[in-house]
Protein backbone atom coordinates (compact mmCIF):
# COMPACT_ATOMS: atom_id res chain seq x y z
CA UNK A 1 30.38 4.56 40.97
CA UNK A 2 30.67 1.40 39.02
CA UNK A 3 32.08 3.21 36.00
CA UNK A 4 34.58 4.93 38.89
CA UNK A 5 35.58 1.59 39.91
CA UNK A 6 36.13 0.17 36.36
CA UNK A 7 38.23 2.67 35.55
CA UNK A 8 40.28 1.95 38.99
CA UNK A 9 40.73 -1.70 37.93
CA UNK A 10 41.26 -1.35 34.45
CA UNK A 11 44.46 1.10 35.65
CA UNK A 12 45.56 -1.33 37.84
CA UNK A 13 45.56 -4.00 35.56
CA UNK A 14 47.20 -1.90 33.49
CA UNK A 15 50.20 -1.19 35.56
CA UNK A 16 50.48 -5.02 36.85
CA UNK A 17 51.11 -5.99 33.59
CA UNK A 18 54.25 -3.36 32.80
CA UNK A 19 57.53 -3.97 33.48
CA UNK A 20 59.78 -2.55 35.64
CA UNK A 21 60.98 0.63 33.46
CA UNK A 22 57.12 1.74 33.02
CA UNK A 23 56.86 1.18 36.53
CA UNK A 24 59.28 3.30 37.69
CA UNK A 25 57.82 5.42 35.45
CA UNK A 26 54.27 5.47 36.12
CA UNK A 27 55.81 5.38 39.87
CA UNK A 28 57.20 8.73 38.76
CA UNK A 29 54.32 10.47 37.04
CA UNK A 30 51.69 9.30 39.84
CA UNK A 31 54.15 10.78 43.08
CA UNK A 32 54.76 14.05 40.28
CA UNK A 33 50.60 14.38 39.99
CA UNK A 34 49.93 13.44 43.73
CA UNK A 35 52.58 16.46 44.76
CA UNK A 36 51.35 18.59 42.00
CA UNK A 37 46.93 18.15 43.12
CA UNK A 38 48.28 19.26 46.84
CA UNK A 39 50.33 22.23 46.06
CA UNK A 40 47.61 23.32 43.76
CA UNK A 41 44.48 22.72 46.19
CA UNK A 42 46.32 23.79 48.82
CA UNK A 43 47.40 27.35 47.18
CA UNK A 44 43.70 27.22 45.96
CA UNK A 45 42.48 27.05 49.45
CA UNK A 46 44.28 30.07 50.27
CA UNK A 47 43.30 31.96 47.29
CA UNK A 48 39.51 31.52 48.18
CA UNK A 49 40.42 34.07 51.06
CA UNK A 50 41.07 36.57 47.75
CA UNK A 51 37.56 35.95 46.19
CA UNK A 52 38.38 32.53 43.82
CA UNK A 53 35.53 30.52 44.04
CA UNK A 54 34.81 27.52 46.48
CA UNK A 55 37.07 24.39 44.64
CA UNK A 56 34.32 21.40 44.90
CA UNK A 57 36.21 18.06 45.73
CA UNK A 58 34.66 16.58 42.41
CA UNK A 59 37.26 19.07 40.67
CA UNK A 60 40.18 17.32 42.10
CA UNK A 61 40.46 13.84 39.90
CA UNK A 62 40.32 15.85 36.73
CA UNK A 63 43.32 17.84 38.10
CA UNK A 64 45.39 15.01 39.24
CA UNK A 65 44.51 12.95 36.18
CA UNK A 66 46.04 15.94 34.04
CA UNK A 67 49.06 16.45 36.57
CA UNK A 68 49.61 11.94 35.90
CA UNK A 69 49.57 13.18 32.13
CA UNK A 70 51.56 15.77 32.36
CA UNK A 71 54.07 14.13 34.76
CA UNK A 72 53.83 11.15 32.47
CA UNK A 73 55.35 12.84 29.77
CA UNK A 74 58.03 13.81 31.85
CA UNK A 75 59.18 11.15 33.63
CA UNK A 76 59.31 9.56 30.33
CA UNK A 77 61.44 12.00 28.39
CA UNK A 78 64.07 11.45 32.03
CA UNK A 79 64.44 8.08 31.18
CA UNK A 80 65.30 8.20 27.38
């Protein structure tokens, strides 16, 4: 947990420290991920009634850190 919570802070810090533009940005990227994660575990939920195996809730960071990469990349190209 303490390399959990270093992570959080160093992110933080991270975004305190950009201005506004990579804000909105980052703004963008994290509501993009945040929307993406629930479709996804929610479609995923409903595909375990198919036979898709049980999605553990440790799965779920590593999805929405891709989705923040992902969406990173394209809030950035909107802004250009």
């Amino acid at each position: 947990m303490l390399g959990a919570l270093t992570a959080a802070w160093a992110i933080m810090r991270t975004i305190w420290r950009m201005d506004e533009l990579q804000r909105r940005i980052q703004l963008d990227a994290i509501a993009m991920s945040f929307l993406g994660t629930a479709l996804l575990t929610f479609a995923w939920d409903f595909a375990e009634s198919t036979g898709l195996p049980h999605l553990r809730a440790f799965a779920v960071w590593p999805i929405m850190c891709a989705f923040w990469g992902i969406s990173g990349i394209v809030a950035q190209r909107r802004y250009r």
